[in-house]
N, C-alpha and C. Protein backbone atom coordinates (compact mmCIF):
# COMPACT_ATOMS: atom_id res chain seq x y z
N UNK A 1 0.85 -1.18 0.00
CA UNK A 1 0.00 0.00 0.00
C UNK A 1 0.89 1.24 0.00
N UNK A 2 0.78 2.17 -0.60
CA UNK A 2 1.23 3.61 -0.94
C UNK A 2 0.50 4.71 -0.32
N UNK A 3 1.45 5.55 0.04
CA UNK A 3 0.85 6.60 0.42
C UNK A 3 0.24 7.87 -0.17
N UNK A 4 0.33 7.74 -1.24
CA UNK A 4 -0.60 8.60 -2.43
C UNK A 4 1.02 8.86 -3.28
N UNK A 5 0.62 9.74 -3.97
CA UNK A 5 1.28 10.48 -5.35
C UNK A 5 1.60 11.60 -4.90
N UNK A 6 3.27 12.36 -4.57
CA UNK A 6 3.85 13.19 -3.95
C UNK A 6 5.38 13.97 -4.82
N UNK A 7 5.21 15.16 -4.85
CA UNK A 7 6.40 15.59 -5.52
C UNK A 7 7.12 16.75 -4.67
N UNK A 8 8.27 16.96 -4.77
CA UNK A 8 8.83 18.33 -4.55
C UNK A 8 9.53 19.22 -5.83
N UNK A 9 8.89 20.69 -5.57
CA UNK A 9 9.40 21.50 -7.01
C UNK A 9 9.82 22.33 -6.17
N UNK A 10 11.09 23.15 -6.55
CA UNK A 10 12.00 23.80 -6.28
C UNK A 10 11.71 24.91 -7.07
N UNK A 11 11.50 26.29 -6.67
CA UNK A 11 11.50 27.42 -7.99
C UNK A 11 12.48 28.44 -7.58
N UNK A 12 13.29 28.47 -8.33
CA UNK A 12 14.30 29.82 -8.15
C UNK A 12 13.41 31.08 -8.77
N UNK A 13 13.49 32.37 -7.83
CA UNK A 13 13.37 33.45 -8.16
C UNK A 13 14.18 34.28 -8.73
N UNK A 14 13.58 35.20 -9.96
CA UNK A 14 14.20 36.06 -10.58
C UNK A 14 15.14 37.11 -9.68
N UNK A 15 14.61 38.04 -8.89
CA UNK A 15 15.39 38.77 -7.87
C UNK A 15 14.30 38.89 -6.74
N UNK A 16 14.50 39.88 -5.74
CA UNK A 16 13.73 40.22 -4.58
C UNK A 16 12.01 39.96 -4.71
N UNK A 17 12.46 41.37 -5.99
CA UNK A 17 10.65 41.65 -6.28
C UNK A 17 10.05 40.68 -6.81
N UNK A 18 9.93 39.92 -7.67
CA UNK A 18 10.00 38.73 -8.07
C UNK A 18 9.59 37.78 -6.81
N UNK A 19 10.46 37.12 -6.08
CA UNK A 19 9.96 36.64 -4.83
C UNK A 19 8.74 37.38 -4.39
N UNK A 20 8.63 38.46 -3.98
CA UNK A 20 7.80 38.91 -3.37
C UNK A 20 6.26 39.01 -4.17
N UNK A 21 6.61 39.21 -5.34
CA UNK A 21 5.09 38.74 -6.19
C UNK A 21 4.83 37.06 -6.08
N UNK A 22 5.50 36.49 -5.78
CA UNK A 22 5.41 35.18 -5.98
C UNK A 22 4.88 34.72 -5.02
N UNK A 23 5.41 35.42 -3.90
CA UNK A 23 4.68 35.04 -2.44
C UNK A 23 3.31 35.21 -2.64
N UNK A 24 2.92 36.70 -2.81
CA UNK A 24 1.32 37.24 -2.98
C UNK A 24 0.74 36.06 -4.26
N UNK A 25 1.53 35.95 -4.58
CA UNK A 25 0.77 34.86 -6.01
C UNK A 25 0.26 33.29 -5.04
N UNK A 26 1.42 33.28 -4.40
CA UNK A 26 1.29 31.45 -3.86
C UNK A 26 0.01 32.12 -2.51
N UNK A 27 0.46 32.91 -1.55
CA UNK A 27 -0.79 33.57 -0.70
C UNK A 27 -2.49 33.28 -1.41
N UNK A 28 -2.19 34.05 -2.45
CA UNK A 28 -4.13 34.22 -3.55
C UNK A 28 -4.34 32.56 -3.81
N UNK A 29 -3.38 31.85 -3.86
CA UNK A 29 -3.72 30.28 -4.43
C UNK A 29 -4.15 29.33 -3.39
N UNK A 30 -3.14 29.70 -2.70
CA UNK A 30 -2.61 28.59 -1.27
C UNK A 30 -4.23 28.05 -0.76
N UNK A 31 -5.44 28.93 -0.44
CA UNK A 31 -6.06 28.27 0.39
C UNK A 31 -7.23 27.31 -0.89
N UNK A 32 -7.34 27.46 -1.62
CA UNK A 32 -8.13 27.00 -2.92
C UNK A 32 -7.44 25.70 -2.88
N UNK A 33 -6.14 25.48 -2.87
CA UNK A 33 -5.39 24.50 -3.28
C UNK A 33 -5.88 23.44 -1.78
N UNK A 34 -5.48 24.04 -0.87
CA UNK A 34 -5.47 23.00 0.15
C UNK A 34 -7.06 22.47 0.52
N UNK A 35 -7.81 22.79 -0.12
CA UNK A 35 -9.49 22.63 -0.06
C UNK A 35 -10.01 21.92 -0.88
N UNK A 36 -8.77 21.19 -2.00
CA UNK A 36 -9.06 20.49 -2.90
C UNK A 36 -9.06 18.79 -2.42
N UNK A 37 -10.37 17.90 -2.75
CA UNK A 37 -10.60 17.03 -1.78
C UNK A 37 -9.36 15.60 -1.89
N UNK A 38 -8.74 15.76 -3.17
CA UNK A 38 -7.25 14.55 -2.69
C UNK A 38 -6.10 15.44 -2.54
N UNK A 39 -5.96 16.39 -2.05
CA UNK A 39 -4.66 17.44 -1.42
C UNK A 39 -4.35 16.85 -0.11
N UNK A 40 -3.37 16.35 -0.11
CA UNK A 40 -3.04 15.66 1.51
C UNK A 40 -2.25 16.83 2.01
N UNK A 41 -1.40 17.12 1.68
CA UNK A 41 -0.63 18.10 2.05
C UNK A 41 -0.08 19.02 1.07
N UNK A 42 0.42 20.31 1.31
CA UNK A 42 0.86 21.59 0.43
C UNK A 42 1.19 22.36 0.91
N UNK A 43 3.07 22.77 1.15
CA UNK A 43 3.41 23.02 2.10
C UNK A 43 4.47 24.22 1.24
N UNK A 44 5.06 25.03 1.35
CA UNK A 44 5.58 25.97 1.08
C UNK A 44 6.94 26.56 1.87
N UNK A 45 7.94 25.87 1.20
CA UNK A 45 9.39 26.78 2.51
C UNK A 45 9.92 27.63 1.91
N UNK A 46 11.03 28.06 2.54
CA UNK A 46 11.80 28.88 2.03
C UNK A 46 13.36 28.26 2.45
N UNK A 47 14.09 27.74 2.06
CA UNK A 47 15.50 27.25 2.63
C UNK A 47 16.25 28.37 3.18
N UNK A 48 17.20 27.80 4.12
CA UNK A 48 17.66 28.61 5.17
C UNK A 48 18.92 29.43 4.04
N UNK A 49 18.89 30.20 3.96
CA UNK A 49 20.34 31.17 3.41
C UNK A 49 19.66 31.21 1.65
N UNK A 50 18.47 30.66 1.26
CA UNK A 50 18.28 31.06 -0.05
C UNK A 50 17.09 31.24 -0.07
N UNK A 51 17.36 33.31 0.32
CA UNK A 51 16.00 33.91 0.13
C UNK A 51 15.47 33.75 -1.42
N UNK A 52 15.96 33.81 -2.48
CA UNK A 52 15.48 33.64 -3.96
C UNK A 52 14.44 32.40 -4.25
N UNK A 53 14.71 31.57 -3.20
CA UNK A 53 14.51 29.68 -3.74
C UNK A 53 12.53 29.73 -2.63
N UNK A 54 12.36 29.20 -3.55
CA UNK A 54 10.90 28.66 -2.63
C UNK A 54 11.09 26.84 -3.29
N UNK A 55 10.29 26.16 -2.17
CA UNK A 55 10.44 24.71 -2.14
C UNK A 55 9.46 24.64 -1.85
N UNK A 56 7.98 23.68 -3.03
CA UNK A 56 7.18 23.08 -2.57
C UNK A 56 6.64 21.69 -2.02
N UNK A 57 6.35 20.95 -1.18
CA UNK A 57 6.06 19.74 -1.17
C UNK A 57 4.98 19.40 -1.46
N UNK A 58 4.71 18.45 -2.18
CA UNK A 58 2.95 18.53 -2.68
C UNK A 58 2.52 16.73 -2.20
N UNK A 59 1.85 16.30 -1.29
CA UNK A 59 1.12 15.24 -1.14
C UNK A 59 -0.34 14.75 -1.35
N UNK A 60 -0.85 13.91 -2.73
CA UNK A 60 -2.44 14.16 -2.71
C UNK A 60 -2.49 12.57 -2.61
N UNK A 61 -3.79 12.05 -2.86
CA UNK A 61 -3.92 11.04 -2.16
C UNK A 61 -3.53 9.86 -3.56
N UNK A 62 -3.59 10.11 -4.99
CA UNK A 62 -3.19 9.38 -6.04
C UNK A 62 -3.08 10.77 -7.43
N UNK A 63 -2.46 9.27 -7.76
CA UNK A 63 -2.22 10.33 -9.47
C UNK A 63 -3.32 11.05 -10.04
N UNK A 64 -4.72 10.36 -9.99
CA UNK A 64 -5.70 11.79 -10.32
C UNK A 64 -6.09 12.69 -9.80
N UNK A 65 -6.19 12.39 -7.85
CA UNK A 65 -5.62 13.88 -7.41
C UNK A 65 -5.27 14.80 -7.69
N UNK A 66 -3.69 14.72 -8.13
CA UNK A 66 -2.82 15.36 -8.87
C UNK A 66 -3.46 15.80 -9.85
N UNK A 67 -3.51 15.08 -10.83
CA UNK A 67 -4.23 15.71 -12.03
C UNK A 67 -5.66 16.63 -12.16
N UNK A 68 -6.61 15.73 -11.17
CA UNK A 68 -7.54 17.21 -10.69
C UNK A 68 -6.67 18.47 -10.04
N UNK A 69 -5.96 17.86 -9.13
CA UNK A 69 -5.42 19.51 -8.77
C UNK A 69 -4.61 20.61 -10.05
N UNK A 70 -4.52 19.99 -10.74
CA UNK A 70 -3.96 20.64 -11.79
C UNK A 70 -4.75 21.31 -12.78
N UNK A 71 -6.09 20.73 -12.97
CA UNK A 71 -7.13 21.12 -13.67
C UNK A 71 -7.52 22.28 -13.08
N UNK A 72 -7.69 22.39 -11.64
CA UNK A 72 -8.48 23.27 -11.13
C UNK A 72 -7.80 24.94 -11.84
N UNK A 73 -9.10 25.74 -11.73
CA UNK A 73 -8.85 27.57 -12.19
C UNK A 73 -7.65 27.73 -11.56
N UNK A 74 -7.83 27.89 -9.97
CA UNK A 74 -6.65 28.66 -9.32
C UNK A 74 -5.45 28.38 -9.77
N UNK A 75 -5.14 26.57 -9.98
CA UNK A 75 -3.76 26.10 -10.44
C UNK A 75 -3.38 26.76 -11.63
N UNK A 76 -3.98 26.72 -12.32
CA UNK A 76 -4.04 27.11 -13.91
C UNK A 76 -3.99 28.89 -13.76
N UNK A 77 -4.04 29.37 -12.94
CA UNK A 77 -4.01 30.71 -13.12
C UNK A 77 -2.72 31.09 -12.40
N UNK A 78 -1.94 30.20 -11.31
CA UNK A 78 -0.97 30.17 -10.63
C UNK A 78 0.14 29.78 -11.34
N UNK A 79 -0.23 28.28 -12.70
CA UNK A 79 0.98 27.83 -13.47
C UNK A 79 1.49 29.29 -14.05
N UNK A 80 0.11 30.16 -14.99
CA UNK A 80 0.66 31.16 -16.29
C UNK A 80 1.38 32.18 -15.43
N UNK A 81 0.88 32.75 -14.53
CA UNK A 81 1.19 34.06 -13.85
C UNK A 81 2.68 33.68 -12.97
N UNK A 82 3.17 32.56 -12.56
CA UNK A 82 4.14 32.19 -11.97
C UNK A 82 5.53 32.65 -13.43
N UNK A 83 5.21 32.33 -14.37
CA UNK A 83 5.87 32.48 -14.91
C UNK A 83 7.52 33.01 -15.24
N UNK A 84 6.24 34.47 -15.53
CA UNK A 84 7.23 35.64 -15.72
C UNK A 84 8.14 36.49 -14.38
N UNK A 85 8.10 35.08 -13.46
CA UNK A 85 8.63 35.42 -11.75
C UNK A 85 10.08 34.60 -11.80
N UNK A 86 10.21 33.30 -12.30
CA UNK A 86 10.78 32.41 -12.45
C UNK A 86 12.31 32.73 -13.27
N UNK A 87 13.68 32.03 -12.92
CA UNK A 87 14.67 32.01 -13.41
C UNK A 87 14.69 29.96 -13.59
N UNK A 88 14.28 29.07 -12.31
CA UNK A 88 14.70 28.17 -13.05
C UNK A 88 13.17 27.90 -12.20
N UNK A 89 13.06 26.14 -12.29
CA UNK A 89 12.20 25.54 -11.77
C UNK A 89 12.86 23.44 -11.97
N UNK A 90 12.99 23.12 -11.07
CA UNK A 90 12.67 21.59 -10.51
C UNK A 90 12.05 21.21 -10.23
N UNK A 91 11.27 20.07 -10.89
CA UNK A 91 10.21 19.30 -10.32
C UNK A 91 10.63 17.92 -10.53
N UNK A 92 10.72 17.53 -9.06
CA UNK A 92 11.00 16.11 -8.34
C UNK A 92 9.77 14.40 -8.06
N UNK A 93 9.14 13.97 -8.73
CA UNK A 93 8.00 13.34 -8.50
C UNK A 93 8.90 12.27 -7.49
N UNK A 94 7.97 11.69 -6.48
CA UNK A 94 8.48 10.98 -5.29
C UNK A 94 7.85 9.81 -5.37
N UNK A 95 8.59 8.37 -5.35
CA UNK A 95 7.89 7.16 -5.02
C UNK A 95 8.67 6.85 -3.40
N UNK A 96 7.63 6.23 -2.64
CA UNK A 96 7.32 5.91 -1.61
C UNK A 96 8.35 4.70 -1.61
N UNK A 97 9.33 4.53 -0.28
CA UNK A 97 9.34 2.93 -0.07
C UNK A 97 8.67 2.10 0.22
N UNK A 98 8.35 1.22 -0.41
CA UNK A 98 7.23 0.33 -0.02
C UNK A 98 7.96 -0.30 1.44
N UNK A 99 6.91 -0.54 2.35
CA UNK A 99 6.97 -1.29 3.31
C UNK A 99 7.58 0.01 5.13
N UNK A 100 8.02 0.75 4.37
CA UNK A 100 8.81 1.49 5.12
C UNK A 100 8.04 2.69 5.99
N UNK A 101 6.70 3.09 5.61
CA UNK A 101 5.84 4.03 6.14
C UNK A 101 4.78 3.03 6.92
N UNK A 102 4.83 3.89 8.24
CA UNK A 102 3.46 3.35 9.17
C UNK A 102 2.16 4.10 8.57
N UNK A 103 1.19 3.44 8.35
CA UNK A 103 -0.18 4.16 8.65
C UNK A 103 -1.04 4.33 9.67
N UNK A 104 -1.36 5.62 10.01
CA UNK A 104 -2.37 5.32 11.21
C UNK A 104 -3.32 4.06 11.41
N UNK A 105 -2.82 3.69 12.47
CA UNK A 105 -4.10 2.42 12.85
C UNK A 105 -3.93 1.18 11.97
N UNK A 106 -2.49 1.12 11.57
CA UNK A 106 -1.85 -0.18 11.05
C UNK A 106 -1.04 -0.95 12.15
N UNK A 107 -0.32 -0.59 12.99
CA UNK A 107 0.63 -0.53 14.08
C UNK A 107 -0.19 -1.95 14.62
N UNK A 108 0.80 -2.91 15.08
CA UNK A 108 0.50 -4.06 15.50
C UNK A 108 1.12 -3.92 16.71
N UNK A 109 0.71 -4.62 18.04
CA UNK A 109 1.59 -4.73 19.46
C UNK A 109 2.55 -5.91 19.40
């Protein structure tokens, strides 16, 4: 058993301002996104010493999750407008070790 369909994307920012539209951009999205019903998690950092870099983690519950979340307006208005903010972008898709994650209320004594 798997724990859903999970990626991390890395986006380098153009300069300051840039970041800072990007923030207000991910802010206007952020709560649409996490209200979406296979969004497990959607989490947003900033790494320590690289103000330019934002790091997302994205956990939904399977691959069409994902793909609904991608359909949705907000995403689609977040992919185009992210754009012209951007110098690079990484996107990491994550497989699970099998066997290696507990699930709640799997735990045997």
């Amino acid at each position: 058993m798997t724990s859903g369909y999970a990626l991390v994307v890395r986006f380098t920012l153009r300069d300051t301002s840039a970041a800072r539209q990007f923030d207000n951009l991910v802010a206007l999205t952020i709560e649409g996104i996490r209200t979406e019903a296979g969004t497990l998690v959607y989490a947003v950092h900033t790494p320590v010493d690289e103000p330019l870099v934002r790091v997302f983690y994205e956990l939904y519950i399977d691959r069409d999750a994902f793909q609904a979340h991608e359909d949705q307006a907000h995403t689609q208005h977040f992919l185009a407008a992210r754009e012209a903010l951007l110098s690079n972008v990484e996107v990491t898709f994550l497989n699970e070790l099998e066997g290696l994650s507990k699930h709640p209320g799997t735990e045997q004594a």
